[in-house]
PDB file of N, CA and C in Angstrom:
ATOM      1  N   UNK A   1      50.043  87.804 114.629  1.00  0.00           N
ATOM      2  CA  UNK A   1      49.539  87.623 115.988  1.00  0.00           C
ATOM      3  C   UNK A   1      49.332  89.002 116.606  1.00  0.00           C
ATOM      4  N   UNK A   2      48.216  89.129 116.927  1.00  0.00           N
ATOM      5  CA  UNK A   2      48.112  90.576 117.590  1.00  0.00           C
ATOM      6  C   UNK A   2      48.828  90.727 118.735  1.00  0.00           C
ATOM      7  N   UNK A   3      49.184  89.878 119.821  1.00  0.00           N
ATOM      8  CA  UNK A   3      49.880  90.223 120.624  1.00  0.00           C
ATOM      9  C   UNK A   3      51.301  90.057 120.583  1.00  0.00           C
ATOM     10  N   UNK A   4      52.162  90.392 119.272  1.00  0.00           N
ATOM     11  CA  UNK A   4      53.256  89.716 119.099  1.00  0.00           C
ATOM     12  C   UNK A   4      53.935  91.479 119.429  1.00  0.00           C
ATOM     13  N   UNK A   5      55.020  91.652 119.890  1.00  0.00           N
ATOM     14  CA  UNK A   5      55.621  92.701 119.490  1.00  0.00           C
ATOM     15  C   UNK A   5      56.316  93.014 118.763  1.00  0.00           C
ATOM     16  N   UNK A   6      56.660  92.152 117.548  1.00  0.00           N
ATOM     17  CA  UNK A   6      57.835  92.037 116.210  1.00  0.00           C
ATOM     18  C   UNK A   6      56.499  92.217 115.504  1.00  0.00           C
ATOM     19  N   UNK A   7      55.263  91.671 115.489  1.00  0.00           N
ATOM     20  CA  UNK A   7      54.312  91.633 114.638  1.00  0.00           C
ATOM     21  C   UNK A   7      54.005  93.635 114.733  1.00  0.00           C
ATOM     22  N   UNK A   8      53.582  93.475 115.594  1.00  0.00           N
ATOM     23  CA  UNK A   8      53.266  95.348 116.027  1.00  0.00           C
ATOM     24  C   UNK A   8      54.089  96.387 115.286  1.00  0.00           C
ATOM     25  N   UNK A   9      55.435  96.262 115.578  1.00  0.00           N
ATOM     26  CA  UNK A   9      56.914  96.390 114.874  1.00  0.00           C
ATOM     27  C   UNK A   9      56.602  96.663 113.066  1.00  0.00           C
ATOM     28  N   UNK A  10      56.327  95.554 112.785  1.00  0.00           N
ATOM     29  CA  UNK A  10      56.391  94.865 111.395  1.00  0.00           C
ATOM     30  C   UNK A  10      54.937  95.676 110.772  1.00  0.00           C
ATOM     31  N   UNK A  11      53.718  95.835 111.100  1.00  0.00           N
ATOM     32  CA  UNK A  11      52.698  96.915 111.221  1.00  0.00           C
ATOM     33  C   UNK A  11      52.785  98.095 110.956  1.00  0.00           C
ATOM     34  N   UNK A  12      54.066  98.681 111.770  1.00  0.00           N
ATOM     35  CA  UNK A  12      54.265 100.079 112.172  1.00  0.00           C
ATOM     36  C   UNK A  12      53.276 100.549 113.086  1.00  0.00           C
ATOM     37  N   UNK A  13      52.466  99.497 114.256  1.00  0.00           N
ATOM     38  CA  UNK A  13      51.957 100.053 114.805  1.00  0.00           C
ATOM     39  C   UNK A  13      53.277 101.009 116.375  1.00  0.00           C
ATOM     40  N   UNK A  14      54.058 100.332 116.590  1.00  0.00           N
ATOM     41  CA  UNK A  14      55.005 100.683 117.671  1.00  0.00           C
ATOM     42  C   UNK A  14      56.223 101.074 116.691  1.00  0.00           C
ATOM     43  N   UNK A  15      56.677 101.980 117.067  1.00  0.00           N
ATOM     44  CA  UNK A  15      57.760 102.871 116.356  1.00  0.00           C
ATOM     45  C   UNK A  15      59.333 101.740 116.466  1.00  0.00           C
ATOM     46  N   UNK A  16      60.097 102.100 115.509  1.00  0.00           N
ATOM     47  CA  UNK A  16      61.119 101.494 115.907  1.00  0.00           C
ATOM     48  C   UNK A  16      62.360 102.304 114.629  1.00  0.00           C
ATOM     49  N   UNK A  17      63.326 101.683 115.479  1.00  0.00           N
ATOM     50  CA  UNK A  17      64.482 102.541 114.234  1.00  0.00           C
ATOM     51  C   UNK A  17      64.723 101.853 113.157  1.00  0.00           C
ATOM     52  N   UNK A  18      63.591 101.266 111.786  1.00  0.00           N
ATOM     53  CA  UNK A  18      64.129 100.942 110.929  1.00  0.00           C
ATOM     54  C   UNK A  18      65.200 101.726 110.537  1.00  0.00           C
ATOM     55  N   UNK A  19      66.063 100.308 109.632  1.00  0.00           N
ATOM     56  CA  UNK A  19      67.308 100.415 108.860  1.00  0.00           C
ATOM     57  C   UNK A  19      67.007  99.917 108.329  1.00  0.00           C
ATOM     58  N   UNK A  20      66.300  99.412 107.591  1.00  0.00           N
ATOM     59  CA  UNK A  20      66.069  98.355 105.919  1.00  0.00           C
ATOM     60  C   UNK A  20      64.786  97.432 105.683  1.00  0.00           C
ATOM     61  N   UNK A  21      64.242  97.633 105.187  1.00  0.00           N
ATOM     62  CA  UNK A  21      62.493  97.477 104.753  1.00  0.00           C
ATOM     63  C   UNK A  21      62.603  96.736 103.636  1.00  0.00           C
ATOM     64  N   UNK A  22      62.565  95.476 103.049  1.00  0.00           N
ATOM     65  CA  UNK A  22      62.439  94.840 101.747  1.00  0.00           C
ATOM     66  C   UNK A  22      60.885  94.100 101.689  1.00  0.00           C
ATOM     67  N   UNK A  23      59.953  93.630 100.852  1.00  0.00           N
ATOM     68  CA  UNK A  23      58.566  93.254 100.679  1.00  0.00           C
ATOM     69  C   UNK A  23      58.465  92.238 101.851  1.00  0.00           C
ATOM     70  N   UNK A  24      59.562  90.717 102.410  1.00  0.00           N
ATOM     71  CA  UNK A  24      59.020  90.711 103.635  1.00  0.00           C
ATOM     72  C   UNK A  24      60.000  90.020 105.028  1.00  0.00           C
ATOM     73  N   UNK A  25      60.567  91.543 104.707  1.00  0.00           N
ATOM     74  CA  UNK A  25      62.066  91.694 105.715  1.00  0.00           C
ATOM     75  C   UNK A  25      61.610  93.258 106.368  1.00  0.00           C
ATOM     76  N   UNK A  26      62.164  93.359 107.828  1.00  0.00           N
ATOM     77  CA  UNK A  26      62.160  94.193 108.259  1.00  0.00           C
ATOM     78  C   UNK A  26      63.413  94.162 109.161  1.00  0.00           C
ATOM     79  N   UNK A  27      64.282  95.345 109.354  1.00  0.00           N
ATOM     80  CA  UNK A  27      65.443  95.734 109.908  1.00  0.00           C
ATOM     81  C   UNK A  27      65.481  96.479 111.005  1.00  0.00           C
ATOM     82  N   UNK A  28      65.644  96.437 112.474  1.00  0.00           N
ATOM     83  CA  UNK A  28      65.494  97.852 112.925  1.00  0.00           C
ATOM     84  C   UNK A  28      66.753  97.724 114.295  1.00  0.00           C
ATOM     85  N   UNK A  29      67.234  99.036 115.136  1.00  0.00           N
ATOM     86  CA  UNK A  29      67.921  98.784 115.814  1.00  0.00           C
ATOM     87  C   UNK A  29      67.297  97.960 116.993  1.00  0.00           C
ATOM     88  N   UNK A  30      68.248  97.202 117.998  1.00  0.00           N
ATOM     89  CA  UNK A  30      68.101  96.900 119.002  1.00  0.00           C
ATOM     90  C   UNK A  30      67.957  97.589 119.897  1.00  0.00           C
ATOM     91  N   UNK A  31      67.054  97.273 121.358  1.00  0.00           N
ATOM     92  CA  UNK A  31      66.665  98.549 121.977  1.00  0.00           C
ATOM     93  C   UNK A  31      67.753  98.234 123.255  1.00  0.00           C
ATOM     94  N   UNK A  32      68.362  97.402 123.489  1.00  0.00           N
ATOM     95  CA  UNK A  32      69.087  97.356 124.324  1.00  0.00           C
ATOM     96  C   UNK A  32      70.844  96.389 123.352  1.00  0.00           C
ATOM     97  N   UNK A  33      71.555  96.978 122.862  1.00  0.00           N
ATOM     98  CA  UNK A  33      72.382  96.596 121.924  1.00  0.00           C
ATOM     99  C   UNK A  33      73.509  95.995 122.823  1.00  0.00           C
ATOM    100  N   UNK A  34      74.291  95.685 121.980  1.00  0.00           N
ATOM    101  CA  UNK A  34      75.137  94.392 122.632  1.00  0.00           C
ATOM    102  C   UNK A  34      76.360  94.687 121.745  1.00  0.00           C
ATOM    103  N   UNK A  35      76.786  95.509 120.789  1.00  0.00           N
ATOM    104  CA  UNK A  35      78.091  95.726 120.233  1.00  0.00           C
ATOM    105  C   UNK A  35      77.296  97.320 119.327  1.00  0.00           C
ATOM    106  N   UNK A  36      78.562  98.172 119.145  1.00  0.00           N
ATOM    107  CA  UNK A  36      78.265  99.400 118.025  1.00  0.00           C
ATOM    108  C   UNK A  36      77.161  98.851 116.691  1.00  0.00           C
ATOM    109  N   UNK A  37      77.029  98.237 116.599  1.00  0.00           N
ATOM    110  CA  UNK A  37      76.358  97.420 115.274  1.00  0.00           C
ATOM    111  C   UNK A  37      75.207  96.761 115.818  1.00  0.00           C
ATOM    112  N   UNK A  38      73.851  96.746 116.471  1.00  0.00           N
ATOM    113  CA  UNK A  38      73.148  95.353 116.512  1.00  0.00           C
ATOM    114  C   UNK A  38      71.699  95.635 115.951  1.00  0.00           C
ATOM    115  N   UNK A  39      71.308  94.905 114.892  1.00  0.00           N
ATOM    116  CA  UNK A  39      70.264  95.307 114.483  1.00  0.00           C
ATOM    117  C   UNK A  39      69.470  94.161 114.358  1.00  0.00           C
ATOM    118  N   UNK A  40      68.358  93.977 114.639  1.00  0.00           N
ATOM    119  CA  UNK A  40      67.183  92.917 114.452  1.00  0.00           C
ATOM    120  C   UNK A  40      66.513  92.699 113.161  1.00  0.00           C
ATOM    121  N   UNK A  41      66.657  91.657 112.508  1.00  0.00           N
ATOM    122  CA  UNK A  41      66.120  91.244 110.967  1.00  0.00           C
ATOM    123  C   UNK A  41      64.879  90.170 111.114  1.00  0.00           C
ATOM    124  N   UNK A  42      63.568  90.786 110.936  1.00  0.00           N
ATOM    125  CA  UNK A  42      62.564  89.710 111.502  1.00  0.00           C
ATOM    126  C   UNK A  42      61.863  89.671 109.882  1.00  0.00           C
ATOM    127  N   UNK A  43      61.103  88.232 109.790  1.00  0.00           N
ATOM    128  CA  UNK A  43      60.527  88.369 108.688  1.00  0.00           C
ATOM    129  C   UNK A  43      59.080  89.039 109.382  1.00  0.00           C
ATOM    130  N   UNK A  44      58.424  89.713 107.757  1.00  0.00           N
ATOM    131  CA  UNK A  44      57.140  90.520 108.382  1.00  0.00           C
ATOM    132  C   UNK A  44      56.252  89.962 108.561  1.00  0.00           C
ATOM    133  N   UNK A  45      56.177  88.243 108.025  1.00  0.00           N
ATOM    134  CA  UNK A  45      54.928  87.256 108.264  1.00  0.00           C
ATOM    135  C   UNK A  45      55.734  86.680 109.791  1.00  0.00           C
ATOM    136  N   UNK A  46      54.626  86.187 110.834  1.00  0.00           N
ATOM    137  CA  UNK A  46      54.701  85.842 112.143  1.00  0.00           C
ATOM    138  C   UNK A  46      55.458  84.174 112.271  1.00  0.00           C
ATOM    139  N   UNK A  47      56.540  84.379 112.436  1.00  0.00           N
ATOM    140  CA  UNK A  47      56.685  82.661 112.739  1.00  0.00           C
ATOM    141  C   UNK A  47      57.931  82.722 114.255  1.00  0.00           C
ATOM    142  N   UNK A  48      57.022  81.986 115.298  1.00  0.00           N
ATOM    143  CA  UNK A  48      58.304  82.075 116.450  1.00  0.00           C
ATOM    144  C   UNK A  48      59.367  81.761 116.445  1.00  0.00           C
ATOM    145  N   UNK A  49      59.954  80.749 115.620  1.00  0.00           N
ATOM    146  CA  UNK A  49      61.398  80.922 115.907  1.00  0.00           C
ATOM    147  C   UNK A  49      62.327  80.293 114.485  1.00  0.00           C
ATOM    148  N   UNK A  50      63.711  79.993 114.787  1.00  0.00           N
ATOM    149  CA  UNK A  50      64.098  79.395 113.586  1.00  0.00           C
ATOM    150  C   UNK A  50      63.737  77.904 112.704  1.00  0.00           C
ATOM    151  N   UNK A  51      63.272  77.373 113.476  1.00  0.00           N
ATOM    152  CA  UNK A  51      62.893  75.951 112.870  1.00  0.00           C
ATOM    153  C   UNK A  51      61.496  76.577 112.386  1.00  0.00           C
ATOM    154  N   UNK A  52      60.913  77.056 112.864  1.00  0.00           N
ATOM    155  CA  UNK A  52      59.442  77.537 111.807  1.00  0.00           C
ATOM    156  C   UNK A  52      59.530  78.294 110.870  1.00  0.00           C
ATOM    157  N   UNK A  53      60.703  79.272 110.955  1.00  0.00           N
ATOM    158  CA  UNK A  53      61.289  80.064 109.734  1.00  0.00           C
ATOM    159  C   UNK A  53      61.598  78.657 108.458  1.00  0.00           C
ATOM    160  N   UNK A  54      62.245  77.860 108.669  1.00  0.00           N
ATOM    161  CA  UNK A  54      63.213  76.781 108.219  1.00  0.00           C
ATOM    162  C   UNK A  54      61.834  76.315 107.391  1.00  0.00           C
ATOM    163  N   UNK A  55      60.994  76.046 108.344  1.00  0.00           N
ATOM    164  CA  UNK A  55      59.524  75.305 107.656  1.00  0.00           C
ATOM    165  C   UNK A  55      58.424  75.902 107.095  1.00  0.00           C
ATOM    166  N   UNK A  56      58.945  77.400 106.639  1.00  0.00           N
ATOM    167  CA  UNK A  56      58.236  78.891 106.463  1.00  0.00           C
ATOM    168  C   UNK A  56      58.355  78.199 104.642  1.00  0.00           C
ATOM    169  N   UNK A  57      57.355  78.875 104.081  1.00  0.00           N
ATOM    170  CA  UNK A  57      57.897  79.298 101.924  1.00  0.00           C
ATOM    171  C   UNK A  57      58.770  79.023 101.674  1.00  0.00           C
ATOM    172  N   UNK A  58      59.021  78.482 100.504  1.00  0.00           N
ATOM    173  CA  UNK A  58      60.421  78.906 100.000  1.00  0.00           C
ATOM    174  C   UNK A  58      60.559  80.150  99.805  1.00  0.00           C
ATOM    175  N   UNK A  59      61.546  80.212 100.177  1.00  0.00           N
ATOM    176  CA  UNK A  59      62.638  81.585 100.282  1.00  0.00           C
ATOM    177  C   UNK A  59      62.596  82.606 101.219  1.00  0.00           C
ATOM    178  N   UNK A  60      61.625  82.507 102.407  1.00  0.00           N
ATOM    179  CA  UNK A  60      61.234  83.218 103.086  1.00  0.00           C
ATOM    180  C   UNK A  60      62.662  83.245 104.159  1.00  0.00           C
ATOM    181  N   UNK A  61      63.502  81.913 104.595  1.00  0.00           N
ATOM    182  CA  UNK A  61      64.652  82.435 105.218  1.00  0.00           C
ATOM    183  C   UNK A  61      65.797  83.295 104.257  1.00  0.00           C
ATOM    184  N   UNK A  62      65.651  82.654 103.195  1.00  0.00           N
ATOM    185  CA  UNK A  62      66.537  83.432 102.500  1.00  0.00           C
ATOM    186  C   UNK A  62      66.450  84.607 102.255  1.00  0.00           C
ATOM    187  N   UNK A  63      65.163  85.519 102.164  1.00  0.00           N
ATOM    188  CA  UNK A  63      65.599  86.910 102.235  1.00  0.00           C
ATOM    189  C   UNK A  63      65.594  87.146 103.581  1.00  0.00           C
ATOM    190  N   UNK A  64      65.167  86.552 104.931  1.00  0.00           N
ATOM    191  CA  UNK A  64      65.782  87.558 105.651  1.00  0.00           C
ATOM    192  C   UNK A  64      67.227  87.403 105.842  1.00  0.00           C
ATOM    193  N   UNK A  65      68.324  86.114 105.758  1.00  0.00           N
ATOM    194  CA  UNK A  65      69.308  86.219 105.359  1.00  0.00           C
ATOM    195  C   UNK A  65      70.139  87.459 104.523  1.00  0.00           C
ATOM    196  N   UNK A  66      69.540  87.441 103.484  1.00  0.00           N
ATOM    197  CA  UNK A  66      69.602  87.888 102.584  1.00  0.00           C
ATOM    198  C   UNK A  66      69.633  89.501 102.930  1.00  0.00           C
ATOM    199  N   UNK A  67      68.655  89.905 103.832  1.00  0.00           N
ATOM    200  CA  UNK A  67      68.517  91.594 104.573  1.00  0.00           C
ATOM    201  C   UNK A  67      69.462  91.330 105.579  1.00  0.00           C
ATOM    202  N   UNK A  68      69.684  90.662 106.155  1.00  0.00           N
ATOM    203  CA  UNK A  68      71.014  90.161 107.655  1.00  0.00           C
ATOM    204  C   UNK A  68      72.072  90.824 106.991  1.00  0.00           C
ATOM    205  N   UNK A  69      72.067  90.791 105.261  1.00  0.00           N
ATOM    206  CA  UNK A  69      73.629  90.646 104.790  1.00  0.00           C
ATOM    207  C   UNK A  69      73.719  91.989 104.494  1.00  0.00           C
ATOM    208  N   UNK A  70      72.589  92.424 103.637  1.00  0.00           N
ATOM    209  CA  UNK A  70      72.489  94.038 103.639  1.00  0.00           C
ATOM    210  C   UNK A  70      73.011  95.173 104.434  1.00  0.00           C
ATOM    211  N   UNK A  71      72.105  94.722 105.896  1.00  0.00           N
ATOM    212  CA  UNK A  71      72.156  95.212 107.179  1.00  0.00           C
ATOM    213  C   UNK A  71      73.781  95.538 107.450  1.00  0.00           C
ATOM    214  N   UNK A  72      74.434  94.398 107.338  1.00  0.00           N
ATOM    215  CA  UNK A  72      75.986  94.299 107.458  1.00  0.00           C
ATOM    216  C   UNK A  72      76.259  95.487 106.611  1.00  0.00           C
ATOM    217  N   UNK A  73      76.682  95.479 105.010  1.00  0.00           N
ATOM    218  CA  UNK A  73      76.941  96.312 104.558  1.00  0.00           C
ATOM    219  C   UNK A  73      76.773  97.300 104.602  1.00  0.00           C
ATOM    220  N   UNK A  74      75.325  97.998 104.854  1.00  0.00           N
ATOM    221  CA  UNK A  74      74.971  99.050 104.869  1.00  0.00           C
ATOM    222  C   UNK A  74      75.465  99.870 105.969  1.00  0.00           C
ATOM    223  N   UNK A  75      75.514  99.148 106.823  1.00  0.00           N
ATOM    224  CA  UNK A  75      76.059  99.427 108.695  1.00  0.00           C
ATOM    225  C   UNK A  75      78.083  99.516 108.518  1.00  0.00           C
ATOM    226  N   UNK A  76      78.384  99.337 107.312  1.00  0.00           N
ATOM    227  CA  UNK A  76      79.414  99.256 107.013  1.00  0.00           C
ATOM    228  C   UNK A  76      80.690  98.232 108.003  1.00  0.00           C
ATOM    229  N   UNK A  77      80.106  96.523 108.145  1.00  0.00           N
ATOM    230  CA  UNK A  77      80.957  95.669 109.380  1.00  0.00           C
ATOM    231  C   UNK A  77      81.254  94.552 108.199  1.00  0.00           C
ATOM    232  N   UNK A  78      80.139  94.703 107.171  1.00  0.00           N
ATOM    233  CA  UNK A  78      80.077  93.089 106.230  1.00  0.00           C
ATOM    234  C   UNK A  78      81.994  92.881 106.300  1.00  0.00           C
ATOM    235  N   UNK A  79      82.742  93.906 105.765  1.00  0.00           N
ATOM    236  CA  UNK A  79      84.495  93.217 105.683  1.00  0.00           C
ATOM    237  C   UNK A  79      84.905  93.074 107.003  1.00  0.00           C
ATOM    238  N   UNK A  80      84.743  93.582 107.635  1.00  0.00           N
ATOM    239  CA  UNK A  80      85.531  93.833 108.869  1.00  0.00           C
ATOM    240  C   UNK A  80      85.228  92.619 109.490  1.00  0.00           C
ATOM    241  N   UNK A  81      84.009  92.103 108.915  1.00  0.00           N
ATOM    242  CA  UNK A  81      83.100  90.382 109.893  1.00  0.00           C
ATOM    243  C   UNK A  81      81.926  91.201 110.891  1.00  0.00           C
ATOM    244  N   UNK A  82      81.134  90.232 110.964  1.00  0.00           N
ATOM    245  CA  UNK A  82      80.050  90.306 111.719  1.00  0.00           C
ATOM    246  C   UNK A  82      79.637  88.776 111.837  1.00  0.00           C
ATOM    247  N   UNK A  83      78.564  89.350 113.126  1.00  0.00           N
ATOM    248  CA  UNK A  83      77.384  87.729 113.033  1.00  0.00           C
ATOM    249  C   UNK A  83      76.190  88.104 113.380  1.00  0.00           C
ATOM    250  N   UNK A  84      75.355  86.658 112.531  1.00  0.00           N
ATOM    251  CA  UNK A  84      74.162  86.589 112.418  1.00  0.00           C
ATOM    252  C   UNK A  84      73.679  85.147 113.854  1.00  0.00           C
ATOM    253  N   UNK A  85      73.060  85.853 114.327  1.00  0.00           N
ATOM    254  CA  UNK A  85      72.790  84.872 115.497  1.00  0.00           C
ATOM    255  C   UNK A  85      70.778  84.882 115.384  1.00  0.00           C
ATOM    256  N   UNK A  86      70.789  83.895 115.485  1.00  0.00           N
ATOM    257  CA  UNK A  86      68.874  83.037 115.944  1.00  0.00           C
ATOM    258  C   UNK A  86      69.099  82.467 117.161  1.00  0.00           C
ATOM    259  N   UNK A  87      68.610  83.006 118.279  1.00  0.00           N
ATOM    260  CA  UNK A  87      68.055  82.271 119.117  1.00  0.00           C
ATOM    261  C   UNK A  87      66.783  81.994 119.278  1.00  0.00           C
ATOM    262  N   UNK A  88      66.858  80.221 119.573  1.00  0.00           N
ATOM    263  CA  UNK A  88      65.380  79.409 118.888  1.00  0.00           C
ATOM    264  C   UNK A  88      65.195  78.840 120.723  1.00  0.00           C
ATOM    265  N   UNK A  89      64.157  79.085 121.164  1.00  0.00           N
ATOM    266  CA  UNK A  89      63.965  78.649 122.214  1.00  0.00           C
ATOM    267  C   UNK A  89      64.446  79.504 123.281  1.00  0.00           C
ATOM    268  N   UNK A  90      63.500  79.058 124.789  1.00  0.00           N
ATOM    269  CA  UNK A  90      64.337  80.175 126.178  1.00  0.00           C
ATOM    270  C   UNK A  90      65.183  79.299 126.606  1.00  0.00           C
ATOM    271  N   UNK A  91      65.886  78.399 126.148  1.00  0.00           N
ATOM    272  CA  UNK A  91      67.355  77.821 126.805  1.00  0.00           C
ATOM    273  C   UNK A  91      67.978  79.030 126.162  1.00  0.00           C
ATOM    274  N   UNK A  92      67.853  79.127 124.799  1.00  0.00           N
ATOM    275  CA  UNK A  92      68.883  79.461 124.174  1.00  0.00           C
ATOM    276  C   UNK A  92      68.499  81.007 124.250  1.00  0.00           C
ATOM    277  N   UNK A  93      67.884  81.813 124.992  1.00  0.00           N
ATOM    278  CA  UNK A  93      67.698  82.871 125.093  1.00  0.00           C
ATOM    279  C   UNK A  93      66.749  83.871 124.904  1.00  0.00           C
ATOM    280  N   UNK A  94      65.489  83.081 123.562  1.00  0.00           N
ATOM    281  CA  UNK A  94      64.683  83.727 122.994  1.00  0.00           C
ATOM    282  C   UNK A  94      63.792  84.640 123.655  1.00  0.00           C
ATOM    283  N   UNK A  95      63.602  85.711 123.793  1.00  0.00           N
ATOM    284  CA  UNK A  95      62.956  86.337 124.607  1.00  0.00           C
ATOM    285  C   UNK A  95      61.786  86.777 124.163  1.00  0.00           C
ATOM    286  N   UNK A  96      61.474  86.888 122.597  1.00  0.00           N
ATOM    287  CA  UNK A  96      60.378  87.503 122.024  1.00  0.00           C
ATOM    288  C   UNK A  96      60.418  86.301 120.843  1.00  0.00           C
ATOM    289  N   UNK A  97      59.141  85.514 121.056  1.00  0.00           N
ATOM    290  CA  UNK A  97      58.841  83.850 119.934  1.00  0.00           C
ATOM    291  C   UNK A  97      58.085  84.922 118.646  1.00  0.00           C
ATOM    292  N   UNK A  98      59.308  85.691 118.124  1.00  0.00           N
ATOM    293  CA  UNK A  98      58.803  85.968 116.827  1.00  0.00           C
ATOM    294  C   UNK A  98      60.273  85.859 116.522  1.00  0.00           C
ATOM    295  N   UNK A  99      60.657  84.884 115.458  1.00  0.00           N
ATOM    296  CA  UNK A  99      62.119  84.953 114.904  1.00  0.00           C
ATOM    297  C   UNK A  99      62.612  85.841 114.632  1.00  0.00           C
ATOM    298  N   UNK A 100      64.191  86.384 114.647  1.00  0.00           N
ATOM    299  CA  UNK A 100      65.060  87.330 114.049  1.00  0.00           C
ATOM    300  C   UNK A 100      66.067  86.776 114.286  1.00  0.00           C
ATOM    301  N   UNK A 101      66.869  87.489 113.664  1.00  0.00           N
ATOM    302  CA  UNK A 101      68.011  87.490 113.177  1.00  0.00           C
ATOM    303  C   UNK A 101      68.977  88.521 114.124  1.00  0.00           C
ATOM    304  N   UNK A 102      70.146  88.679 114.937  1.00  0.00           N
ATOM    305  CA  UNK A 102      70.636  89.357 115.225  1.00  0.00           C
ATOM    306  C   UNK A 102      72.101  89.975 114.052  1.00  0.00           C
ATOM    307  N   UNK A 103      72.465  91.130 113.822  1.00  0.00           N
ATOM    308  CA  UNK A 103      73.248  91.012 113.032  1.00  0.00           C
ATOM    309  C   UNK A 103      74.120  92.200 114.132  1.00  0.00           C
ATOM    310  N   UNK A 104      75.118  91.431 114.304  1.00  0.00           N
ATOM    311  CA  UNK A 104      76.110  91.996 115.296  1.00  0.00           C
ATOM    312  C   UNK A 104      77.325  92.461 114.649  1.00  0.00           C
ATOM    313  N   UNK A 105      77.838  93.601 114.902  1.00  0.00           N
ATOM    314  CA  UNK A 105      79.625  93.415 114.427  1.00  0.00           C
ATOM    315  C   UNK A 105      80.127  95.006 115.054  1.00  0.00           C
ATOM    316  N   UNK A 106      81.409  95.657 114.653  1.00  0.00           N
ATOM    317  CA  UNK A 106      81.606  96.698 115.404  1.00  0.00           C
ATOM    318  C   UNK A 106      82.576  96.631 116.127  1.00  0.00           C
ATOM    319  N   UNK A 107      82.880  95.297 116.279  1.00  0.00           N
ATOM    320  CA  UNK A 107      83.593  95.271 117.610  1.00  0.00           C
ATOM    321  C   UNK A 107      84.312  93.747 117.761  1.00  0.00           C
ATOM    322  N   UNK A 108      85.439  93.194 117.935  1.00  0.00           N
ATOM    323  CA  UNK A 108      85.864  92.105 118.453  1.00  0.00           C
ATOM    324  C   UNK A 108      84.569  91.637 118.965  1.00  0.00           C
ATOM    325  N   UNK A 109      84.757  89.985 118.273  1.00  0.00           N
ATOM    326  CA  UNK A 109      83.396  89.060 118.952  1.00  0.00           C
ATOM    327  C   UNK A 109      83.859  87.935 119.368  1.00  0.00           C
ATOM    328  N   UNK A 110      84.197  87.672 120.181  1.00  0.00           N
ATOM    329  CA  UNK A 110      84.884  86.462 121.083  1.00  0.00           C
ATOM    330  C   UNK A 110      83.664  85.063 120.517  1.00  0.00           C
ATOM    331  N   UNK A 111      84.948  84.213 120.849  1.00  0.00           N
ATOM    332  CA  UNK A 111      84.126  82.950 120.839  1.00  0.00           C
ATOM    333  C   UNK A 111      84.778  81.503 121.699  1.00  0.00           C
ATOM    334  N   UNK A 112      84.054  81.120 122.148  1.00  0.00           N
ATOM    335  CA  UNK A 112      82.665  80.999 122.230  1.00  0.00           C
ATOM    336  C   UNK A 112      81.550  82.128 122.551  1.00  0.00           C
ATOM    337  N   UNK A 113      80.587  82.443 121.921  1.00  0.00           N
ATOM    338  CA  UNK A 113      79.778  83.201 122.400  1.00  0.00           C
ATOM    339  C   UNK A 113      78.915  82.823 123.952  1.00  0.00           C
ATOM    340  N   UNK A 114      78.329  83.669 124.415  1.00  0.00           N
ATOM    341  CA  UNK A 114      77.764  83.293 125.866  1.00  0.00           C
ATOM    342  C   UNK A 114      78.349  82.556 126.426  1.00  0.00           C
TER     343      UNK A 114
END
């Protein structure tokens, strides 16, 4: 979608702090973060949210899963725990209808969340 800004992102037309690039996963920091750790895992084909991910290729959630988990490790939280959060819809928060993945950790994560 040309007017997507994860799509733009995913382009390299708008700069961003990748952390992890796989054929069609993209990683980068959050621009307004929410714990020492928060990085955004979007797939690089356009789908708004998690139920269209869900109804995406096979395997297309699974690698970005799959980079979510990376992300962890590499960011060094995978033992310590982290989370992977989708928000699907603006109840639930979505602010940009291009799916990701939040991969949070760093820090005590209370729960219930929100």
């Amino acid at each position: 979608m040309s007017d997507c800004l994860f799509c733009k992102i995913a382009a390299k037309e708008i700069p961003a702090a990748i952390v992890l690039e796989t054929d069609r996963a993209l990683a980068f920091r959050d621009v307004n973060p929410q714990a020492p750790t928060h990085v955004l895992v979007i797939p690089k084909e356009h789908h708004a949210d998690a139920a269209a991910l869900a109804g995406a290729d096979d395997g297309l959630a699974d690698d970005v899963l799959k980079a979510a988990h990376a992300v962890a490790v590499q960011e060094g939280v995978a033992e310590a725990g982290y989370r992977v959060v989708f928000n699907t819809g603006p109840a639930a928060g979505q602010t940009v209808f291009h799916v990701h993945a939040h991969v949070v950790g760093g820090r005590d994560l209370g729960w219930p969340p929100g």
